[in-house]
Protein backbone atom coordinates (compact mmCIF):
# COMPACT_ATOMS: atom_id res chain seq x y z
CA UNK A 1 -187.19 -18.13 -81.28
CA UNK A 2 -190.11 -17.12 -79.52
CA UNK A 3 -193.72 -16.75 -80.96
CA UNK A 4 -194.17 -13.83 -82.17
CA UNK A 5 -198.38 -11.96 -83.02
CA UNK A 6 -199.48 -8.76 -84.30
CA UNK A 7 -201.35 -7.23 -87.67
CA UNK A 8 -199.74 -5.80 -90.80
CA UNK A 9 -200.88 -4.22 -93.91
CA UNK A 10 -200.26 -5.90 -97.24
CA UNK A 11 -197.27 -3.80 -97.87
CA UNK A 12 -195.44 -5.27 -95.27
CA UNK A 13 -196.08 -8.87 -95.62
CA UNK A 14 -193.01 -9.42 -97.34
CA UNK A 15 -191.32 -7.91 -94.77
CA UNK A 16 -192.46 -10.05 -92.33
CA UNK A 17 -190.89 -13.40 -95.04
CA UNK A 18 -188.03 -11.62 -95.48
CA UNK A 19 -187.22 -11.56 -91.63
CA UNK A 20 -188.03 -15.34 -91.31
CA UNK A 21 -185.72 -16.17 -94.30
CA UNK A 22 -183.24 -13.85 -92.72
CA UNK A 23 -183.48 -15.53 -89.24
CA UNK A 24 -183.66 -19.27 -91.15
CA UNK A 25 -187.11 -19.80 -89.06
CA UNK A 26 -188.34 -23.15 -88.57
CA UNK A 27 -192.50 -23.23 -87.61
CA UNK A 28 -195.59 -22.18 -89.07
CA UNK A 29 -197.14 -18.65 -90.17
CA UNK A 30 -200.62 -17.85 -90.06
CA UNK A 31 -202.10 -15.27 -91.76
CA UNK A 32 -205.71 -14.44 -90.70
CA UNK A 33 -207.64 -11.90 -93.30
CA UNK A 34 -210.97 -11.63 -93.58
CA UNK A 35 -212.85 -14.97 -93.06
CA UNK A 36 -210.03 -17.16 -94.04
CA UNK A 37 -206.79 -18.17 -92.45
CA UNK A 38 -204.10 -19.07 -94.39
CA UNK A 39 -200.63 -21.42 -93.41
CA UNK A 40 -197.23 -21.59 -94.36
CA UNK A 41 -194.89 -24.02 -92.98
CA UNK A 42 -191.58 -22.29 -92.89
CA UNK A 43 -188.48 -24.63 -92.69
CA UNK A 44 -184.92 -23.09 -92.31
CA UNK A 45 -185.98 -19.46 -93.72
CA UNK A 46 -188.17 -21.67 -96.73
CA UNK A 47 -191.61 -22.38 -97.16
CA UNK A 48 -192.06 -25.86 -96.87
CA UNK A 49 -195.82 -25.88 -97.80
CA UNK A 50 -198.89 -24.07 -97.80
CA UNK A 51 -202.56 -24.44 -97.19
CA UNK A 52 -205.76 -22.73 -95.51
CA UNK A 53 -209.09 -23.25 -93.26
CA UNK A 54 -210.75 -23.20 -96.49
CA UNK A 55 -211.29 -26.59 -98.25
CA UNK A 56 -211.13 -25.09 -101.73
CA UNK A 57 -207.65 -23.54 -101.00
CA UNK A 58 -206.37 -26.77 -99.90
CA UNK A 59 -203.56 -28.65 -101.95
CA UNK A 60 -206.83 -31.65 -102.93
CA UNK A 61 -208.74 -29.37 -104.27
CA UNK A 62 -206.30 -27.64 -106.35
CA UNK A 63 -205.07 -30.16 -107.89
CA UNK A 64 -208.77 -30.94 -108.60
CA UNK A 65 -209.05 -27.70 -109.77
CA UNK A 66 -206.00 -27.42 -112.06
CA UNK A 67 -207.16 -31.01 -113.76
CA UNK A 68 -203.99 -32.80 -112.51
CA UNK A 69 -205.99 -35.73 -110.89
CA UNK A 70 -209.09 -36.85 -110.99
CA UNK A 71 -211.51 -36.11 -108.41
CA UNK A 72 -212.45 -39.83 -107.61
CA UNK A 73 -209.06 -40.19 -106.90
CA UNK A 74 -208.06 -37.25 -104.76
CA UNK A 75 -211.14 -38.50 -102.61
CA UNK A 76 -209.98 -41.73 -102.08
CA UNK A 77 -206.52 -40.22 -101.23
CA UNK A 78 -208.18 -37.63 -99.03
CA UNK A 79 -210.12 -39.86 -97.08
CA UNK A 80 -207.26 -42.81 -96.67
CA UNK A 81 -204.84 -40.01 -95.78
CA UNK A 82 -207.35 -38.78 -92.92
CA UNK A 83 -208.65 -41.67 -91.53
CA UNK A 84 -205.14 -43.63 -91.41
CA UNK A 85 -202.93 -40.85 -90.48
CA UNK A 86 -201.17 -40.81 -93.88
CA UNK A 87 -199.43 -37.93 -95.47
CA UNK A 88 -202.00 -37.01 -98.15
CA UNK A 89 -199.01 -36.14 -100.55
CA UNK A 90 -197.94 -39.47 -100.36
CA UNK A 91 -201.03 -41.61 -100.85
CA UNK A 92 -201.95 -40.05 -104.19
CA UNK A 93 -198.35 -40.39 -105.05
CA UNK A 94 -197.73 -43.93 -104.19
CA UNK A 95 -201.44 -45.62 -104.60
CA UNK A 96 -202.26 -43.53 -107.91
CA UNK A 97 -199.37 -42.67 -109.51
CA UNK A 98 -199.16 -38.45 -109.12
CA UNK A 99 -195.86 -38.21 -109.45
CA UNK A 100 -193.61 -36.51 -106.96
CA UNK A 101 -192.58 -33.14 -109.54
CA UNK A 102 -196.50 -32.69 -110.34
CA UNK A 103 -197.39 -32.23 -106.58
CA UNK A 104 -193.92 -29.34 -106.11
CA UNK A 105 -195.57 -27.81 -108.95
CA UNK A 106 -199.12 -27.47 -107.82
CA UNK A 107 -198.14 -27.37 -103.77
CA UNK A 108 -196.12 -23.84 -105.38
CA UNK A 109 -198.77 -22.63 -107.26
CA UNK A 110 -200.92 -22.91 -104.55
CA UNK A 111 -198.38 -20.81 -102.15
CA UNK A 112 -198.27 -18.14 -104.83
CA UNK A 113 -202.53 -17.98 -104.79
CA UNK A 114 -202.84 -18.18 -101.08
CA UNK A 115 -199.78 -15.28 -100.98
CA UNK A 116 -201.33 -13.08 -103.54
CA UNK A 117 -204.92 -13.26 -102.27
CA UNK A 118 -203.15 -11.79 -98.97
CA UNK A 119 -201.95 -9.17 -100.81
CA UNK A 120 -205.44 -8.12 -101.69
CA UNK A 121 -206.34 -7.85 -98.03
CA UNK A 122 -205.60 -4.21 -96.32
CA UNK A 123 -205.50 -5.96 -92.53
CA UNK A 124 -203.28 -8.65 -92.13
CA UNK A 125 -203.09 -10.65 -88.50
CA UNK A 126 -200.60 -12.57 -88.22
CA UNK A 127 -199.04 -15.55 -85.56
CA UNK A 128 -195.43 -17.69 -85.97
CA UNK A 129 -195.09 -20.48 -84.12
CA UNK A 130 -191.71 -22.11 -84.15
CA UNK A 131 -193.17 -24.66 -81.98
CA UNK A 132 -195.08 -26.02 -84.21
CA UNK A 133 -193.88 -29.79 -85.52
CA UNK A 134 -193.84 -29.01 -89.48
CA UNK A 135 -190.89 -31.26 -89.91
CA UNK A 136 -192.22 -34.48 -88.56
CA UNK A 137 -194.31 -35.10 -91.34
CA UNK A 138 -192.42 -34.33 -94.48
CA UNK A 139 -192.97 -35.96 -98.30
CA UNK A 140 -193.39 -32.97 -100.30
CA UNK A 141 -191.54 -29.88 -99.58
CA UNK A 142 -191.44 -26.59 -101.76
CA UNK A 143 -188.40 -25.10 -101.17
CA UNK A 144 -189.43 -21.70 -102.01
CA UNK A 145 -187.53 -18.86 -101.14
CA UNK A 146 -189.43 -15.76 -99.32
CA UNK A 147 -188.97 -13.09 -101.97
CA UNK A 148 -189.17 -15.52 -104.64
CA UNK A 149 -192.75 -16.47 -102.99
CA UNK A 150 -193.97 -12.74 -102.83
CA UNK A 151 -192.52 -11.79 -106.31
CA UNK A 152 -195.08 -14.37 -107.97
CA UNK A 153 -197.50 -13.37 -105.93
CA UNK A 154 -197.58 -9.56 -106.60
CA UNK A 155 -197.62 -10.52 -110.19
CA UNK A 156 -200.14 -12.72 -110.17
CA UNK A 157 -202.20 -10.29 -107.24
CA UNK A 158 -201.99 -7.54 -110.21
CA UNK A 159 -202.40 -9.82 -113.36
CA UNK A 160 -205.09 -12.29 -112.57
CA UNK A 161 -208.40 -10.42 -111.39
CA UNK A 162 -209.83 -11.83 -108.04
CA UNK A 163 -212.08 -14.64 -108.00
CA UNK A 164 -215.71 -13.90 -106.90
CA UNK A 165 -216.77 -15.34 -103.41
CA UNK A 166 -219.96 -15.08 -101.32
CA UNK A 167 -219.01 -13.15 -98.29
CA UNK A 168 -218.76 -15.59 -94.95
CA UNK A 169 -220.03 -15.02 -91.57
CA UNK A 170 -217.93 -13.10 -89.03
CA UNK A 171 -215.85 -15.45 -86.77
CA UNK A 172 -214.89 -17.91 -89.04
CA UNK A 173 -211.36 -18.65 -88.14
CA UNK A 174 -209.52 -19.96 -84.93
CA UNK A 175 -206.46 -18.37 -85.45
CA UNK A 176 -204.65 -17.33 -81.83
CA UNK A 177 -205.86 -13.54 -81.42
CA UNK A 178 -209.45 -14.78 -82.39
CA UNK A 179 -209.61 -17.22 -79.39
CA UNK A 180 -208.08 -14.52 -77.67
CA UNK A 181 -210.79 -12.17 -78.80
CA UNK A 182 -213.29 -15.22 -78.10
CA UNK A 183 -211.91 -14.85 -74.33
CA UNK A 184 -212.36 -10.91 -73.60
CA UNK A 185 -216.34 -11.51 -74.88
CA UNK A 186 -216.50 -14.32 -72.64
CA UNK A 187 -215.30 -12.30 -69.51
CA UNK A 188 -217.68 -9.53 -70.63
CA UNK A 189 -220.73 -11.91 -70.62
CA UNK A 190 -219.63 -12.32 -66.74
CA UNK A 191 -219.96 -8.58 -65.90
CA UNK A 192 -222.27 -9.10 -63.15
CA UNK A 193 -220.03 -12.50 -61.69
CA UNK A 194 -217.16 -11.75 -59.72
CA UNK A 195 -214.56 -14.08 -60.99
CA UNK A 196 -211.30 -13.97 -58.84
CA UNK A 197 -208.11 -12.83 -61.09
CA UNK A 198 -206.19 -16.47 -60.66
CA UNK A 199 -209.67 -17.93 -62.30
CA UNK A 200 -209.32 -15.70 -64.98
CA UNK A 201 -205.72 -16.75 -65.53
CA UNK A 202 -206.11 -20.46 -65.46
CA UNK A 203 -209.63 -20.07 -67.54
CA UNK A 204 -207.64 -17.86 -70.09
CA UNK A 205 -204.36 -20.54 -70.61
CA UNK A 206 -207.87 -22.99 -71.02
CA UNK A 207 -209.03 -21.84 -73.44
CA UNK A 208 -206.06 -20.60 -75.17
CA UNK A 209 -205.05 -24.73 -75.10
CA UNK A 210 -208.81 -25.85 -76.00
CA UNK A 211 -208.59 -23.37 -79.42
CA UNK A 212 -205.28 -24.69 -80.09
CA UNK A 213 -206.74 -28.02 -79.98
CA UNK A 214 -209.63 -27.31 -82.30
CA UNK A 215 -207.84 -25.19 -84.33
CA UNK A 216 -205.57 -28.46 -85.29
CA UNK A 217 -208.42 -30.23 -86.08
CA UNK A 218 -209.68 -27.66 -88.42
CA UNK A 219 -206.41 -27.07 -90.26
CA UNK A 220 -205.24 -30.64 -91.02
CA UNK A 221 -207.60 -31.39 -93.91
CA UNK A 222 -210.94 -32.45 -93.66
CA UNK A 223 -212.37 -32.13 -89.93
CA UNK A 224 -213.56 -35.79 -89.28
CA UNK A 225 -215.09 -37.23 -86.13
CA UNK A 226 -214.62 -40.56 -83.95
CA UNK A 227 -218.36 -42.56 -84.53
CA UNK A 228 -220.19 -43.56 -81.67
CA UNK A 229 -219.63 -47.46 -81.32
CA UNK A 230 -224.07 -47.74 -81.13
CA UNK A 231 -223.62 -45.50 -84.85
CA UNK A 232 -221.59 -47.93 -85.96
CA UNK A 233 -222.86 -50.68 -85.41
CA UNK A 234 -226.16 -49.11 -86.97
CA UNK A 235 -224.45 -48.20 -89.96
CA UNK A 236 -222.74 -51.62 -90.40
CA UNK A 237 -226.16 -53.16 -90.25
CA UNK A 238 -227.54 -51.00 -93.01
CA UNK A 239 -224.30 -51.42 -94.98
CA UNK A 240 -224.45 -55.25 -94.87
CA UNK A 241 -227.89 -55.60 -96.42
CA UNK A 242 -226.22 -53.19 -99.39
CA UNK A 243 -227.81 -49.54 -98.52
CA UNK A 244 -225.85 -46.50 -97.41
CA UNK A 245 -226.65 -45.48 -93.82
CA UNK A 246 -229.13 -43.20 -93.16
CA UNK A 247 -228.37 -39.42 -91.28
CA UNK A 248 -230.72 -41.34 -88.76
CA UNK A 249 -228.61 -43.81 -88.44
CA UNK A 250 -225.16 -42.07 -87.33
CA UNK A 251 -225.28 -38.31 -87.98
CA UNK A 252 -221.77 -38.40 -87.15
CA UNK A 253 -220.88 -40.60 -90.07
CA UNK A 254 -223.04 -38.21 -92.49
CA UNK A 255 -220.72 -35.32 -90.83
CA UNK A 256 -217.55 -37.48 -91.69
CA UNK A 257 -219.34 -38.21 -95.29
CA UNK A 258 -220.26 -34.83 -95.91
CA UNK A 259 -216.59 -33.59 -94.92
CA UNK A 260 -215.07 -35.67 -97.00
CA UNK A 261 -217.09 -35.55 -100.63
CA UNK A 262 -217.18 -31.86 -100.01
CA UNK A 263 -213.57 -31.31 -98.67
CA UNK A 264 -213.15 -31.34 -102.92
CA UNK A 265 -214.27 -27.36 -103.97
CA UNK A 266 -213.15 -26.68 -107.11
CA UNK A 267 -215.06 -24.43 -109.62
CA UNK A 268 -217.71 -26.49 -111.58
CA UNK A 269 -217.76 -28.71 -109.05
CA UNK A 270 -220.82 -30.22 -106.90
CA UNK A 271 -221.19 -29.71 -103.09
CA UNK A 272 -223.39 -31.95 -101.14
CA UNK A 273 -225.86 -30.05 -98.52
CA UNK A 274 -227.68 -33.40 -97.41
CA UNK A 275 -226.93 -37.09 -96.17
CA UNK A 276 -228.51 -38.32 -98.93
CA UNK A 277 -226.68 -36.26 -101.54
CA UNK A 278 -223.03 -37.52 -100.01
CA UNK A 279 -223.74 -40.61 -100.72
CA UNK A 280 -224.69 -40.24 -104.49
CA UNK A 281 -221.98 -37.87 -104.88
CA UNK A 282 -219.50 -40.39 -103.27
CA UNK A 283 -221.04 -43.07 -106.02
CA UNK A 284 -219.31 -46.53 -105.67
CA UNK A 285 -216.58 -45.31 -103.46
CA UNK A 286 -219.33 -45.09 -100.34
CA UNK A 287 -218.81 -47.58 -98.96
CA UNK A 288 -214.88 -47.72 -99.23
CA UNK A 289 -215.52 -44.57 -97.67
CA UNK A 290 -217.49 -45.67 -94.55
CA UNK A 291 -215.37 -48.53 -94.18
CA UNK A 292 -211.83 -46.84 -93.56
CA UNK A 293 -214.06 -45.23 -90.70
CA UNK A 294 -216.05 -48.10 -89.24
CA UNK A 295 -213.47 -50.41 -89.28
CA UNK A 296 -210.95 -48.50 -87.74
CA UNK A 297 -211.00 -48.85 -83.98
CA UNK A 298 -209.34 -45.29 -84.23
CA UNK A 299 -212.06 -44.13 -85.35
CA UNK A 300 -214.74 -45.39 -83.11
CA UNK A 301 -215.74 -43.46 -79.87
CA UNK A 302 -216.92 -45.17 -76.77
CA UNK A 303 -220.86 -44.62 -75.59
CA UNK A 304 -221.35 -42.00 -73.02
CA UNK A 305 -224.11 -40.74 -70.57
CA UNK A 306 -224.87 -38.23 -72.91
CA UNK A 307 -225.33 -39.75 -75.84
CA UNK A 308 -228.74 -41.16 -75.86
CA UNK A 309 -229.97 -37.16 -75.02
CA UNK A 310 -227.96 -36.32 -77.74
CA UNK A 311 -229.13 -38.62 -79.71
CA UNK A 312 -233.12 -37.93 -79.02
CA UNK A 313 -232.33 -34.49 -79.64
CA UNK A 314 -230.88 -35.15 -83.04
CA UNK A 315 -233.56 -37.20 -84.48
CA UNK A 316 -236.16 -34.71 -82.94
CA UNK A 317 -234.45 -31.93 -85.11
CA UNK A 318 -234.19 -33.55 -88.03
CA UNK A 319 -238.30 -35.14 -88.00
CA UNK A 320 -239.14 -31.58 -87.48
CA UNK A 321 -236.47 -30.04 -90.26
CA UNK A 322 -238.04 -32.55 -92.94
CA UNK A 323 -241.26 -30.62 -92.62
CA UNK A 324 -240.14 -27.11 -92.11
CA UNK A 325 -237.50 -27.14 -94.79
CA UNK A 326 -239.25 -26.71 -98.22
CA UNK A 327 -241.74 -24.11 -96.76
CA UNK A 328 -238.41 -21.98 -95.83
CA UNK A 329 -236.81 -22.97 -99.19
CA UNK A 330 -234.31 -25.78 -98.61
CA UNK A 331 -234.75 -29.48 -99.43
CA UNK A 332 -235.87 -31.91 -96.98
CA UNK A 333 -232.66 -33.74 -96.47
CA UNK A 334 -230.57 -30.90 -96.47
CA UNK A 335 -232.32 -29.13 -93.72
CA UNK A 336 -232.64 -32.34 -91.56
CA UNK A 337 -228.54 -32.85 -92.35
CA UNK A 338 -227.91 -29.08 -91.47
CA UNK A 339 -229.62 -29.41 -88.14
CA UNK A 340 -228.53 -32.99 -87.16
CA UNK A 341 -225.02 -31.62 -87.63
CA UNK A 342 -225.78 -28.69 -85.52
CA UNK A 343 -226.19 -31.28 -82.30
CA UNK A 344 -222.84 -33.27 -83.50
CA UNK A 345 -221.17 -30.09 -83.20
CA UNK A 346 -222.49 -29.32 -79.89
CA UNK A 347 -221.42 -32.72 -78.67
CA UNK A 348 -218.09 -31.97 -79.55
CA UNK A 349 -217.68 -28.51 -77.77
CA UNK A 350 -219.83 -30.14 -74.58
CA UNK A 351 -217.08 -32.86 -74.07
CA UNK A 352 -214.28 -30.50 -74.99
CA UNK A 353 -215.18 -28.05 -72.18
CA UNK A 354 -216.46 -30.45 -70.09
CA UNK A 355 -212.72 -32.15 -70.18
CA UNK A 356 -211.15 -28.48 -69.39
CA UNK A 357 -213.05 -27.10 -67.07
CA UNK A 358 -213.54 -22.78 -66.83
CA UNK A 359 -213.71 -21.09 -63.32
CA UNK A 360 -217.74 -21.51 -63.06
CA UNK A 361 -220.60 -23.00 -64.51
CA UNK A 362 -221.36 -19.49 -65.97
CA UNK A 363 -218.45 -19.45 -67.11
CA UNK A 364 -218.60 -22.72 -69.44
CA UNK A 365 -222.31 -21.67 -70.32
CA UNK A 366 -220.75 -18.18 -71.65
CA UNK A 367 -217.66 -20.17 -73.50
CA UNK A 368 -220.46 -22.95 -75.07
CA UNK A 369 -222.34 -19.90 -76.52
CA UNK A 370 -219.80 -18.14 -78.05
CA UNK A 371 -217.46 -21.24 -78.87
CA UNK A 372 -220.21 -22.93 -80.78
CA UNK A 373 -220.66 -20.64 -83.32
CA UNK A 374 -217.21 -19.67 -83.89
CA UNK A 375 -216.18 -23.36 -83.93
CA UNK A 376 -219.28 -24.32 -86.54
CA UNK A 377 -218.18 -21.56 -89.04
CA UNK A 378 -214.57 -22.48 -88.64
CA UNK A 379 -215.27 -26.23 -89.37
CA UNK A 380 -217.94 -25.82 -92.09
CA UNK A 381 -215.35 -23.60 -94.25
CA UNK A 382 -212.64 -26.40 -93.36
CA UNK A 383 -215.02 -29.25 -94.68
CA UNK A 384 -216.61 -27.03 -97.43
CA UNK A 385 -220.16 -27.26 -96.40
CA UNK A 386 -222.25 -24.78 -98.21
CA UNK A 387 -223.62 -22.04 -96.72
CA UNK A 388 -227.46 -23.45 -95.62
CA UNK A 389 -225.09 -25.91 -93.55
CA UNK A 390 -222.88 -23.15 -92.49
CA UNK A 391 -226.02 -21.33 -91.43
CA UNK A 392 -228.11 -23.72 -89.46
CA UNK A 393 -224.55 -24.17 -87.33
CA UNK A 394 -223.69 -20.52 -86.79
CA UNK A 395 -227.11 -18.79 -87.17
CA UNK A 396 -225.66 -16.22 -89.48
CA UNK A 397 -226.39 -14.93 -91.75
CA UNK A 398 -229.44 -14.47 -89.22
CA UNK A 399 -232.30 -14.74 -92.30
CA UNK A 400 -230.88 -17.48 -94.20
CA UNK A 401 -232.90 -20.32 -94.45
CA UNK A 402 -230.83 -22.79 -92.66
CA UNK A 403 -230.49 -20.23 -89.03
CA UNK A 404 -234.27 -19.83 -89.31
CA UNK A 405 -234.51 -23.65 -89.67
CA UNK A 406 -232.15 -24.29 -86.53
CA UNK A 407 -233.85 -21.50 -84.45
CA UNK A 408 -237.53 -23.27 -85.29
CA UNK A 409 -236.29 -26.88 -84.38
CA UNK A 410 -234.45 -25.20 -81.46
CA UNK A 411 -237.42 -23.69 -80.25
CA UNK A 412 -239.81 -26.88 -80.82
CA UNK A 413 -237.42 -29.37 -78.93
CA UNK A 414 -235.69 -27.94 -76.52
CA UNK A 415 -232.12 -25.48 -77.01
CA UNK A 416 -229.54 -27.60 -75.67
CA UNK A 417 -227.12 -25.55 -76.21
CA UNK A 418 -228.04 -21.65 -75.58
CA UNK A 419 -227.06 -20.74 -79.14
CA UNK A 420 -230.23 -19.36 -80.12
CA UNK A 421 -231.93 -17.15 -77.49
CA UNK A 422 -235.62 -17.95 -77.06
CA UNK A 423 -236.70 -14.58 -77.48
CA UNK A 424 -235.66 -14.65 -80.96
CA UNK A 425 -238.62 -17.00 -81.73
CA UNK A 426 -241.53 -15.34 -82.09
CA UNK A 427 -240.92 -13.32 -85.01
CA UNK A 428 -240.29 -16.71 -86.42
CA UNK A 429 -243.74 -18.38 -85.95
CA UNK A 430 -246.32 -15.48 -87.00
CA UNK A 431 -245.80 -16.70 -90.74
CA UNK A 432 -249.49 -18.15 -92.26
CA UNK A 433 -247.24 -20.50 -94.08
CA UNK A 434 -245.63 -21.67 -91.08
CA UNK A 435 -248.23 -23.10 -89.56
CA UNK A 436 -249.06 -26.12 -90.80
CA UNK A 437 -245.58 -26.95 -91.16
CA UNK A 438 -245.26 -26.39 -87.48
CA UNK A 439 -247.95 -28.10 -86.34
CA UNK A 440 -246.76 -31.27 -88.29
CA UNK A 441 -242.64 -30.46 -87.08
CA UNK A 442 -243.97 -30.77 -83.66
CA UNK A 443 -245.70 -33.62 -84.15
CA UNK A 444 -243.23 -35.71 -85.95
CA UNK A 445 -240.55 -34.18 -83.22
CA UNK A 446 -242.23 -35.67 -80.77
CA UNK A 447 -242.54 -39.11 -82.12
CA UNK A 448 -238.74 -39.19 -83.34
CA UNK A 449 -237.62 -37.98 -80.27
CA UNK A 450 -240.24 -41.11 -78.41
CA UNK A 451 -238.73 -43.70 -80.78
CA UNK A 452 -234.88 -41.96 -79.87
């Protein structure tokens, strides 16, 4: 079977199961609506499992939600399942007793919510891939039959009245047709650059692989990152005399943190926007935590040339954050975390596109822009960062408090990465109550960055 793309309406999404179960399809269906992409693993016509880029319509979080765990131990699950390579079903089933019947249960009643909340969409895009390996890593499969699946669904779409959510920036997914989409804007940016055609091909199958990549990392739970080896051995130092590392210390382990505690969204729950707040939300289990990260070679990433930029940058953009933050409305360490994060994520896409290079140096420019945001929106729904995170990552919504944060720090050290055009600034600055704040941002930027 090949892969097959297009868009449906609602009506026909059964359909669309119906032909899979028909065909006895083996691969996995996404479902893009809105800001949210949805999965189901289809095994022999069956669905196999379900889950979705957002962290609170993840199989963890529902049974969070649906009080058949408790949360400290879902995290612990969650983050020994991530950070070893373990099948998440079968951590919590084998270390902590959930038994094998109570995850079926939930892992179907989760299919049914993802399926029904589908059916409340009028645009449907969809993408099967039989290619994709959803039978290498079985424990718990559902075994639900198509119609079965969209039967319970309907029901419960007409029965149960939707749940109330804050709408999400545009671009939040990285399903297939919106890399694709990602691709056409990119070309259009290079309007005024002849680019010969066989460029545009190989750039095209480039990025096509590059989304693909990220879009794995997105989907598989909680998107963690390797830590720098000079992180770690910061963090390890701070550790062993009994603290919990500061975002100073490894911004990429506050990231992983911050991914993890939060990769729990349930209703009534607690979401951590700072460094500091991950750690008293991850309570005694911190350090169990940091340690299935830092000790695990796997984990680890070797120094490069860039880092120590990277790393002046960072600590420039957090100095200056702690100041500007509570006259814009967020907490200190929140807005310090938000924008800290916002040069992890740029590390990520630099090396990524630096690894696969495009046909020019316009070209990558172009791809970093429009990548960056797209990939920051797609990974803060995936770890369940709240939106001031969210913000300061995509720079939309463009008045939130965290984007005006990120443009500010942006425009006081230096925009390494082109996501926030300079001539958005001055708008910014004209505030009275900016001032001050400024005046001490740029200050304190300047020593951080020094001591970097």
């Amino acid at each position: 079977m090949q892969r097959i793309s297009g868009t449906l309406d609602r009506l026909n999404l059964g359909d669309l199961l119906e032909w899979l179960h028909l065909t006895r399809a083996t691969g996995r269906l996404l479902l893009a609506a809105g800001a949210t992409t949805r999965s189901f693993d289809i095994v022999r016509g069956k669905v196999s499992f379900a889950s979705s880029s957002r962290a609170s319509e993840r199989l963890a979080s529902w049974l969070l939600r649906r009080d058949l765990a408790p949360r400290r131990v879902l995290l612990v699950a969650l983050a020994i399942s991530q950070t070893r390579g373990e099948i998440f079903t079968e951590v919590v089933e084998r270390q902590f007793g959930v038994s094998h019947e109570t995850l079926i249960e939930a892992g179907r009643s989760l299919a049914t919510a993802l399926a029904s909340r589908l059916l409340r969409e009028e645009v449907i895009s969809f993408h099967f891939d039989p290619a994709w390996p959803v039978t290498d890593r079985f424990h718990v499969t559902l075994d639900l039959e198509c119609s079965k699946l969209i039967m319970q669904a309907a029901y419960r779409a007409d029965t149960v009245p939707p749940a109330d959510h804050q709408p999400a920036p545009p671009l939040s997914t990285l399903d297939p047709e919106a890399i694709e989409n990602l691709f056409w804007h990119i070309i259009d940016d290079m309007e005024d650059e002849p680019v010969e055609a066989s460029a545009v091909v190989r750039a095209h199958r480039t990025l096509r692989q590059v989304g693909d990549v990220m879009h794995r990392w997105v989907s598989q739970g909680p998107p963690l990152l390797p830590v720098p080896e000079t992180e770690v051995a910061r963090a390890r130092v701070r550790l062993a005399a009994g603290s919990p590392p500061l975002l100073e210390d490894s911004p990429t382990l506050a990231w992983d943190i911050l991914a993890l505690v939060n990769g729990l969204d349930a209703p009534g729950m607690s979401r951590a926007s700072g460094a500091a707040e991950a750690w008293q939300l991850a309570g005694e289990d911190g350090s169990l935590l940091a340690s299935l990260l830092l000790d695990n070679p796997r984990w680890h990433r070797p120094v490069r040339s860039l880092d120590a930029t990277l790393r002046r940058a960072a600590l420039a953009r957090a100095a200056a954050a702690r100041h500007l933050a509570p006259v814009l409305g967020l907490s200190a360490d929140s807005g310090a975390t938000a924008v800290a994060l916002g040069i992890v994520l740029l590390d990520l896409v630099l090396v990524t596109l630096a690894s696969a290079p495009l046909a020019s140096v316009s070209m990558q420019g172009a791809a970093l822009r429009r990548l960056l945001p797209l990939l920051g929106q797609a990974a803060a729904a995936a770890a369940g960062f709240p939106l001031a995170i969210a913000a300061a990552l995509t720079g939309e919504p463009f008045s939130h408090p965290g984007a005006r944060l990120a443009r500010l720090t942006a425009a006081i050290t230096g925009d390494l990465g082109g996501a926030f055009p300079a001539e958005s600034l001055p708008q910014e600055t004209d505030e009275p109550a900016l001032a001050a704040a400024l005046a001490a941002a740029h200050h304190a930027a300047s020593m951080a960055g020094d001591e970097g």
